[in-house]
C-alpha atoms as a PDB file:
ATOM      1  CA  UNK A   1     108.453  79.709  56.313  1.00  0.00           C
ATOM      2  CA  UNK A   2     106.790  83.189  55.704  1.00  0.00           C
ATOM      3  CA  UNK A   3     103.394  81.831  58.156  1.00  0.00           C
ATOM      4  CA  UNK A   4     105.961  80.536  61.109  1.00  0.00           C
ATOM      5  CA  UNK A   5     107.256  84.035  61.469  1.00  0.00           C
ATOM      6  CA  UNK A   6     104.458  84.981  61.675  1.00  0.00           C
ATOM      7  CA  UNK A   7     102.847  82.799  64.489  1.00  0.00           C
ATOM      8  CA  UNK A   8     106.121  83.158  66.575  1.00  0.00           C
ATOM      9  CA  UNK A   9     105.828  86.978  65.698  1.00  0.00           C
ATOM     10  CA  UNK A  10     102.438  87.378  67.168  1.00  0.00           C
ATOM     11  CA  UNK A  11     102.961  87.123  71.046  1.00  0.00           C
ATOM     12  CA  UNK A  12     105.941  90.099  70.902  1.00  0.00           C
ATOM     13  CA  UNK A  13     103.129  92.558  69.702  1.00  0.00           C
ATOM     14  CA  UNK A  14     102.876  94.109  73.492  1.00  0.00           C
ATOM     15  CA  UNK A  15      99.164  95.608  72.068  1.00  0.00           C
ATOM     16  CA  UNK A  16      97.503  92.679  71.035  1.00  0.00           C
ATOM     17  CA  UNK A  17      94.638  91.555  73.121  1.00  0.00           C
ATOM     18  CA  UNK A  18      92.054  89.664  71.418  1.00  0.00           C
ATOM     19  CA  UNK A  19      92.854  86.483  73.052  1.00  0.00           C
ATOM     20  CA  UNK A  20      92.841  88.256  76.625  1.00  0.00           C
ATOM     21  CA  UNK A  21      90.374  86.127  78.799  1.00  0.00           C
ATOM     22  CA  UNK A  22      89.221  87.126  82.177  1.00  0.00           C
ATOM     23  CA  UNK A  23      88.492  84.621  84.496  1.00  0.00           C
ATOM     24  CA  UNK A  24      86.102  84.947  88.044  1.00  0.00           C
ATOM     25  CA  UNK A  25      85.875  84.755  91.240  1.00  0.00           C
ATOM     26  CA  UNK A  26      83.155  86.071  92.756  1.00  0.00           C
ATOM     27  CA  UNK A  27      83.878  84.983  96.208  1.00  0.00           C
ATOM     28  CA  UNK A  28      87.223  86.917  96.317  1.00  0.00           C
ATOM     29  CA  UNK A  29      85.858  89.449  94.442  1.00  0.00           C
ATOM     30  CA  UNK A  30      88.570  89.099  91.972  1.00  0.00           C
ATOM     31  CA  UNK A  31      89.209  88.572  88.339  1.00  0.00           C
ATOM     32  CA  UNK A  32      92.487  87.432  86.758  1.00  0.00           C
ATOM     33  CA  UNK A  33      93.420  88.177  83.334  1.00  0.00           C
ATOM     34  CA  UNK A  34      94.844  85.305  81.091  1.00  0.00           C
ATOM     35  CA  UNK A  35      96.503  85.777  77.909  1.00  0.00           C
ATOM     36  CA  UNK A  36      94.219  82.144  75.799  1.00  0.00           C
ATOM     37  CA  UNK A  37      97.028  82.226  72.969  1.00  0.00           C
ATOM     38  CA  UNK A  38      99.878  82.380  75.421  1.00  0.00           C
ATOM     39  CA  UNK A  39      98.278  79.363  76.748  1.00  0.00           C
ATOM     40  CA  UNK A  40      96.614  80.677  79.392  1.00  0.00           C
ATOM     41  CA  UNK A  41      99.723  82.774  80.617  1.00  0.00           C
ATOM     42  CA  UNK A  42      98.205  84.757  83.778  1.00  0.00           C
ATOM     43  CA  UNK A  43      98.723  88.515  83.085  1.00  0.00           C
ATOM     44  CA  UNK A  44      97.399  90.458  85.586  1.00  0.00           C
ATOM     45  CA  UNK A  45      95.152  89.623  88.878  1.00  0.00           C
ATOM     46  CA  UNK A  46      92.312  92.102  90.178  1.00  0.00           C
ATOM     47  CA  UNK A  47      90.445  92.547  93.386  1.00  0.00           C
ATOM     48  CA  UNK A  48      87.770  94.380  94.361  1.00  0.00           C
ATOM     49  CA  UNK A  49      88.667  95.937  97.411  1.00  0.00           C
ATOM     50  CA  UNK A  50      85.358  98.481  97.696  1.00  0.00           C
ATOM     51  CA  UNK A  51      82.080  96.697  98.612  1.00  0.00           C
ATOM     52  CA  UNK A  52      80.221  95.823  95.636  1.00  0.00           C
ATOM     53  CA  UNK A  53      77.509  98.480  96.560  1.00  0.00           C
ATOM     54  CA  UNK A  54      79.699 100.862  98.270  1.00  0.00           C
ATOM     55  CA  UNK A  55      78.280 103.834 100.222  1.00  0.00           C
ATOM     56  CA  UNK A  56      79.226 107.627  99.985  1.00  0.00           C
ATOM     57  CA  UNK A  57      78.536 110.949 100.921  1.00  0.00           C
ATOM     58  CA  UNK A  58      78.029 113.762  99.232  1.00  0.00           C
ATOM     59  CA  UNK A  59      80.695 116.600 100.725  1.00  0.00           C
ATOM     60  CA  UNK A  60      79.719 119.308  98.558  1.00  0.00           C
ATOM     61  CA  UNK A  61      80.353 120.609  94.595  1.00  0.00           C
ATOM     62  CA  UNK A  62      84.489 119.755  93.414  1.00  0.00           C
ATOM     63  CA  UNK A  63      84.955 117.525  95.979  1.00  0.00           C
ATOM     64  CA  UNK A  64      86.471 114.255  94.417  1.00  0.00           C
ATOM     65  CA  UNK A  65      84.903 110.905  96.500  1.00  0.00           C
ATOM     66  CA  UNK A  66      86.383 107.251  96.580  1.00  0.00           C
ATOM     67  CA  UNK A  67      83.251 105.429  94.220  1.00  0.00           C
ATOM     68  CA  UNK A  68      85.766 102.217  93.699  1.00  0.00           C
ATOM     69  CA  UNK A  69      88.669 100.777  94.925  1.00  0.00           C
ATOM     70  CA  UNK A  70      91.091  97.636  93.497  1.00  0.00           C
ATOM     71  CA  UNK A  71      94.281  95.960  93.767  1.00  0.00           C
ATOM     72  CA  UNK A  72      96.202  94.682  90.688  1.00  0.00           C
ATOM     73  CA  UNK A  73      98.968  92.517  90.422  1.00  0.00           C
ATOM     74  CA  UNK A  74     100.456  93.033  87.625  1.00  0.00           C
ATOM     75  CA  UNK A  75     102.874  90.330  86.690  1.00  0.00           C
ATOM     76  CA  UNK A  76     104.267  92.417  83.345  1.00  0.00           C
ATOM     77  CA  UNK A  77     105.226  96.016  82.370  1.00  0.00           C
ATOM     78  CA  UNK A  78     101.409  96.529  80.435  1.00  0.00           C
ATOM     79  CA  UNK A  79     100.611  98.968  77.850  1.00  0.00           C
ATOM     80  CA  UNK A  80      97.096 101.093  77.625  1.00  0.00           C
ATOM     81  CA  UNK A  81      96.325  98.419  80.823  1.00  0.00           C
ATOM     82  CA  UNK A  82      93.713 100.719  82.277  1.00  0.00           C
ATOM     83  CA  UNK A  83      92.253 101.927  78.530  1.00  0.00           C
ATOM     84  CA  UNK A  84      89.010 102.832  79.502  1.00  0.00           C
ATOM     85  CA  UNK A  85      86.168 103.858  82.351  1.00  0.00           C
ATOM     86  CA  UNK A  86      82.684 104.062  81.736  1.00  0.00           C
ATOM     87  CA  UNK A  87      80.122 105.540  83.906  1.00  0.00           C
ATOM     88  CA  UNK A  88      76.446 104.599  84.183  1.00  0.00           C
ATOM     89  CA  UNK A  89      73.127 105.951  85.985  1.00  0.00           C
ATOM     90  CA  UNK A  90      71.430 103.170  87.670  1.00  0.00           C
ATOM     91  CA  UNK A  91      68.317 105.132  88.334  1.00  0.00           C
ATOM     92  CA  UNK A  92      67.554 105.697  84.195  1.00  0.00           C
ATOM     93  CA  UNK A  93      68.093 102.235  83.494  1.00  0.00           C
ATOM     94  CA  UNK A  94      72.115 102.236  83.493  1.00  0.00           C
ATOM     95  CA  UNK A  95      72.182 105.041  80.938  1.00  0.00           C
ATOM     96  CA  UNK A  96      75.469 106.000  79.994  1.00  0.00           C
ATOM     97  CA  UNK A  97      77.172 109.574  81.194  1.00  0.00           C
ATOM     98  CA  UNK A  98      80.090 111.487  80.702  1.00  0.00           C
ATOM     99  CA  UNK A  99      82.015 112.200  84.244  1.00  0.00           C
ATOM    100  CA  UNK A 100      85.365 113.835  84.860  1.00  0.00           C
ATOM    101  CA  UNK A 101      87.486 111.182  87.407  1.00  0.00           C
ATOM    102  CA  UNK A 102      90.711 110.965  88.644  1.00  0.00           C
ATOM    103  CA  UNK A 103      92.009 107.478  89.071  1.00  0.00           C
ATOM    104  CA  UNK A 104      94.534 107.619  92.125  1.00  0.00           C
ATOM    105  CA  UNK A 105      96.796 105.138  93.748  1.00  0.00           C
ATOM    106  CA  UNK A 106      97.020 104.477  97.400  1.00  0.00           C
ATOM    107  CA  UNK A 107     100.210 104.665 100.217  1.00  0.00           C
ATOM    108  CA  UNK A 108     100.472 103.791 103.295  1.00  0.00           C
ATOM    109  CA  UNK A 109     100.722 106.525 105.951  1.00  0.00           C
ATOM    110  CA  UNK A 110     101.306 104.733 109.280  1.00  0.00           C
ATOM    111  CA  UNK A 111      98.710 103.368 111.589  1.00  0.00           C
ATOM    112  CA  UNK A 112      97.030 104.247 115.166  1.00  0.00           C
ATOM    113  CA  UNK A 113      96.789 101.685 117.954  1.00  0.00           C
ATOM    114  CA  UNK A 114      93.145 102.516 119.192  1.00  0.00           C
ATOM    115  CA  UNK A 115      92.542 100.999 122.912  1.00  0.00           C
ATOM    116  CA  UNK A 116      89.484  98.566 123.396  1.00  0.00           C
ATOM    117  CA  UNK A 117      88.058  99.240 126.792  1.00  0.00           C
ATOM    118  CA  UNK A 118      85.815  97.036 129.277  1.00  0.00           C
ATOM    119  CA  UNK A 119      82.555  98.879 128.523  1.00  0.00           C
ATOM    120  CA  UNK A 120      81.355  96.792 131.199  1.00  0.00           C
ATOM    121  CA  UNK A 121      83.380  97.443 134.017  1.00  0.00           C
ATOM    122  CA  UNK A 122      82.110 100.575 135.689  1.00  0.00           C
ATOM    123  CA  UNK A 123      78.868  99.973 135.264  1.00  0.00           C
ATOM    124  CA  UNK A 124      77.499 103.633 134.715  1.00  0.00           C
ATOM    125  CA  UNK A 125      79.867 104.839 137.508  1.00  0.00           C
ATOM    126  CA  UNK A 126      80.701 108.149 136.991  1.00  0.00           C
ATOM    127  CA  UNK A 127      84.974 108.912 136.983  1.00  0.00           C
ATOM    128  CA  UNK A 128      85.687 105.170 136.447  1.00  0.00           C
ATOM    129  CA  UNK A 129      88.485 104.622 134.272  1.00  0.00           C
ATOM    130  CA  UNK A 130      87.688 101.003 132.489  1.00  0.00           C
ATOM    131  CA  UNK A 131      90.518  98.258 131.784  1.00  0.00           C
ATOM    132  CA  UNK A 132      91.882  98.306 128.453  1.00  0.00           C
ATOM    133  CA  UNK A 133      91.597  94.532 127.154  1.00  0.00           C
ATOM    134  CA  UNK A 134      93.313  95.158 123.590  1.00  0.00           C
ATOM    135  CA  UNK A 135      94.071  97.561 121.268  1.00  0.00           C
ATOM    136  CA  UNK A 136      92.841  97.733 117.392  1.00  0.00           C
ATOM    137  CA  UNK A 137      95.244  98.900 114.689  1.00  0.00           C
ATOM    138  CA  UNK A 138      93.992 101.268 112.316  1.00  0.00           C
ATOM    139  CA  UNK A 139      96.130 101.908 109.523  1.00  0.00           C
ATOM    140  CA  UNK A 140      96.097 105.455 107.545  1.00  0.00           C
ATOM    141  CA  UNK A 141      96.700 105.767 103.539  1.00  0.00           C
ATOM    142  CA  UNK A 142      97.479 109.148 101.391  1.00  0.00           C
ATOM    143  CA  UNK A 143      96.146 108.745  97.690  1.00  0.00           C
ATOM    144  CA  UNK A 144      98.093 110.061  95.249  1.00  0.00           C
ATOM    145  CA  UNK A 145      97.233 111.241  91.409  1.00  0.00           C
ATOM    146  CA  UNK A 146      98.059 108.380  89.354  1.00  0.00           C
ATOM    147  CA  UNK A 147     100.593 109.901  86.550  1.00  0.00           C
ATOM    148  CA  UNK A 148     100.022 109.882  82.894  1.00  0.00           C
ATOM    149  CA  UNK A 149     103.283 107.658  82.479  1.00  0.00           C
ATOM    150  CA  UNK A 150     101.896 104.828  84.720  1.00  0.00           C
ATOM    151  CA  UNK A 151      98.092 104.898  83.610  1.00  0.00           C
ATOM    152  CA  UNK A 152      99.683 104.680  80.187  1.00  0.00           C
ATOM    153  CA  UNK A 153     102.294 102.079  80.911  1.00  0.00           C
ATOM    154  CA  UNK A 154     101.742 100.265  84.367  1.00  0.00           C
ATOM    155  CA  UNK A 155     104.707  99.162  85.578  1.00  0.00           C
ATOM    156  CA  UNK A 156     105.193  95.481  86.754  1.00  0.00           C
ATOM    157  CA  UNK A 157     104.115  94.612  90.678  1.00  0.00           C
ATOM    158  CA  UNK A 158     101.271  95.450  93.076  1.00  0.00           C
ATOM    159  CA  UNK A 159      99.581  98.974  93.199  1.00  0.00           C
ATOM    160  CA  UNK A 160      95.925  99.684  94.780  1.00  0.00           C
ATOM    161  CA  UNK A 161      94.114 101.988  92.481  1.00  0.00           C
ATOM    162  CA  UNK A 162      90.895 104.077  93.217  1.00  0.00           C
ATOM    163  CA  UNK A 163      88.337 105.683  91.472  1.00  0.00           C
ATOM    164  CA  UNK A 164      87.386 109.364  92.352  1.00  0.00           C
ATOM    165  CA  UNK A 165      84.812 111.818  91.203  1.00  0.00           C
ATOM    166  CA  UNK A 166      82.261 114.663  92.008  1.00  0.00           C
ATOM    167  CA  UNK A 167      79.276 112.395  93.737  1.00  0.00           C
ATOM    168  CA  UNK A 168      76.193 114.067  93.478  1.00  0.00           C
ATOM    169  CA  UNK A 169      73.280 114.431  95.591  1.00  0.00           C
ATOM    170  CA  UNK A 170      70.993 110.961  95.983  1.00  0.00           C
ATOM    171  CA  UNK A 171      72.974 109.453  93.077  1.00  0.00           C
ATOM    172  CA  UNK A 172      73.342 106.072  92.311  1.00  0.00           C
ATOM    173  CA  UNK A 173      76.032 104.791  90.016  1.00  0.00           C
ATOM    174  CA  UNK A 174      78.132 102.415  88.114  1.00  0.00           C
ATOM    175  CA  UNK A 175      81.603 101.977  86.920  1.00  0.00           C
ATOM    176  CA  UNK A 176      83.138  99.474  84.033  1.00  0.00           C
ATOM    177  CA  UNK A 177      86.801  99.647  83.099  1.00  0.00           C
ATOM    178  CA  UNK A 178      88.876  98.272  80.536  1.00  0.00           C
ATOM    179  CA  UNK A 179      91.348  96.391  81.992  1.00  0.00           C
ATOM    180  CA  UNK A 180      94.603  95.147  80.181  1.00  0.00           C
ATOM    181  CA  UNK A 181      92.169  94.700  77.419  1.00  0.00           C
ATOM    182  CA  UNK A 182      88.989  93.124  78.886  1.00  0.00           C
ATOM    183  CA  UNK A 183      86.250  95.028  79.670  1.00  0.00           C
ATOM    184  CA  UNK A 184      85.332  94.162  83.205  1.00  0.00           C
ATOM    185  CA  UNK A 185      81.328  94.109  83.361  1.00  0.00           C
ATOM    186  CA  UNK A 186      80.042  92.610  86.315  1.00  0.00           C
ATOM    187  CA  UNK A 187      81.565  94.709  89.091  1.00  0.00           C
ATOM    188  CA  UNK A 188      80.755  97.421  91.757  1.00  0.00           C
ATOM    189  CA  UNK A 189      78.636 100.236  91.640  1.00  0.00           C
ATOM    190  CA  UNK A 190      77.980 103.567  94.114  1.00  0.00           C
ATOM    191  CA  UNK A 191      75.481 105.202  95.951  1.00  0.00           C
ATOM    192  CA  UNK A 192      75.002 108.276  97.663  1.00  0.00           C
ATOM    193  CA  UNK A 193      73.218 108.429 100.834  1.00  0.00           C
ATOM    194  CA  UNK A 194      73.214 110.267 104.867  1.00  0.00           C
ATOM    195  CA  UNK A 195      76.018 110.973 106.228  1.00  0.00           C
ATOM    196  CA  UNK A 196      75.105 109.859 109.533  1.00  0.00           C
ATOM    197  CA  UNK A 197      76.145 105.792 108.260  1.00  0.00           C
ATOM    198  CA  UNK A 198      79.033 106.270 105.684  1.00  0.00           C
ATOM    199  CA  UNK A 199      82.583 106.279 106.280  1.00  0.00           C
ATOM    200  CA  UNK A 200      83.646 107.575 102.593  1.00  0.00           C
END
């Protein structure tokens, strides 16, 4: 009697993660997390929303940059989900470093309906106005510091979280995290590079 209380005990124990699993998809970019012992019970479900080797500039000393970006869906209230980030120097053989971050979670902040023009219509005509033949939406987002409360308890549902730091000049970089207890290896990484071709 003593050992069935404690089997049936086990899964309430919100911290225990040893039988975590993470499962791939490297097509989606995504990874879902599957509790093995809850017979394959699906935790949580991450995507890679950054490019794999995502681009950035360099916008001087204290300015924190976007290095990674994800969605989870979190399908419980999670403790410790996101327990840990490690950094890494590609360029000395992805030696480990200490870096200060911010993780911060993204809103939505309206969008812009940005006209396509005929750009051949006036064929080098000066004061021609061309046709419009459609317009693209471009939709705007605030990020917001993600609060203690939430990094240490993630609440159930859908959040996008990114990763922000100091870049540095020519770096090249890469992120793990420990997610909802798996440590999530075989990710993204960062790069800085000219201005003159990146976005971030």
């Amino acid at each position: 009697m003593v050992m069935l209380a404690m089997v049936f005990l086990i899964p309430l124990v919100s911290g225990l993660e040893f039988d975590n699993v993470q499962v791939w998809d490297d097509e989606e970019k995504e990874v879902t997390i599957k509790n093995a012992f809850g017979f394959g019970k699906e935790i949580a479900k991450i995507t890679l929303l950054s490019e794999k080797k995502h681009k950035v500039f360099d916008r001087g000393e204290g300015v924190l940059q976007l290095v990674g970006e994800f969605e989870i869906l979190n399908n419980e209230n999670y403790d410790n989900a996101l327990r840990e980030m490690e950094f890494f120097d590609v360029k000395e053989n992805f030696k480990g470093v200490d870096r200060e971050f911010e993780y911060r979670y993204r809103v939505d902040d309206g969008y812009t309906d940005v006209p396509i023009y005929d750009t051949t219509y006036c064929n080098g005509e000066d004061e021609c106005v061309a046709p419009i033949l459609d317009y693209r939406r471009d939709y705007h987002y605030k990020w917001i510091k993600l609060e203690d409360n939430k990094i240490n308890q993630l609440p159930k549902g859908k959040i996008v979280i990114g990763i922000f730091l100091d870049v540095k000049k020519q770096e090249h970089g890469d992120w793990i995290g420990t997610f909802f207890g798996e440590r999530l290896s075989t990710w993204a990484e960062w790069s800085e590079g000219l201005n003159t071709i990146l976005t971030h």
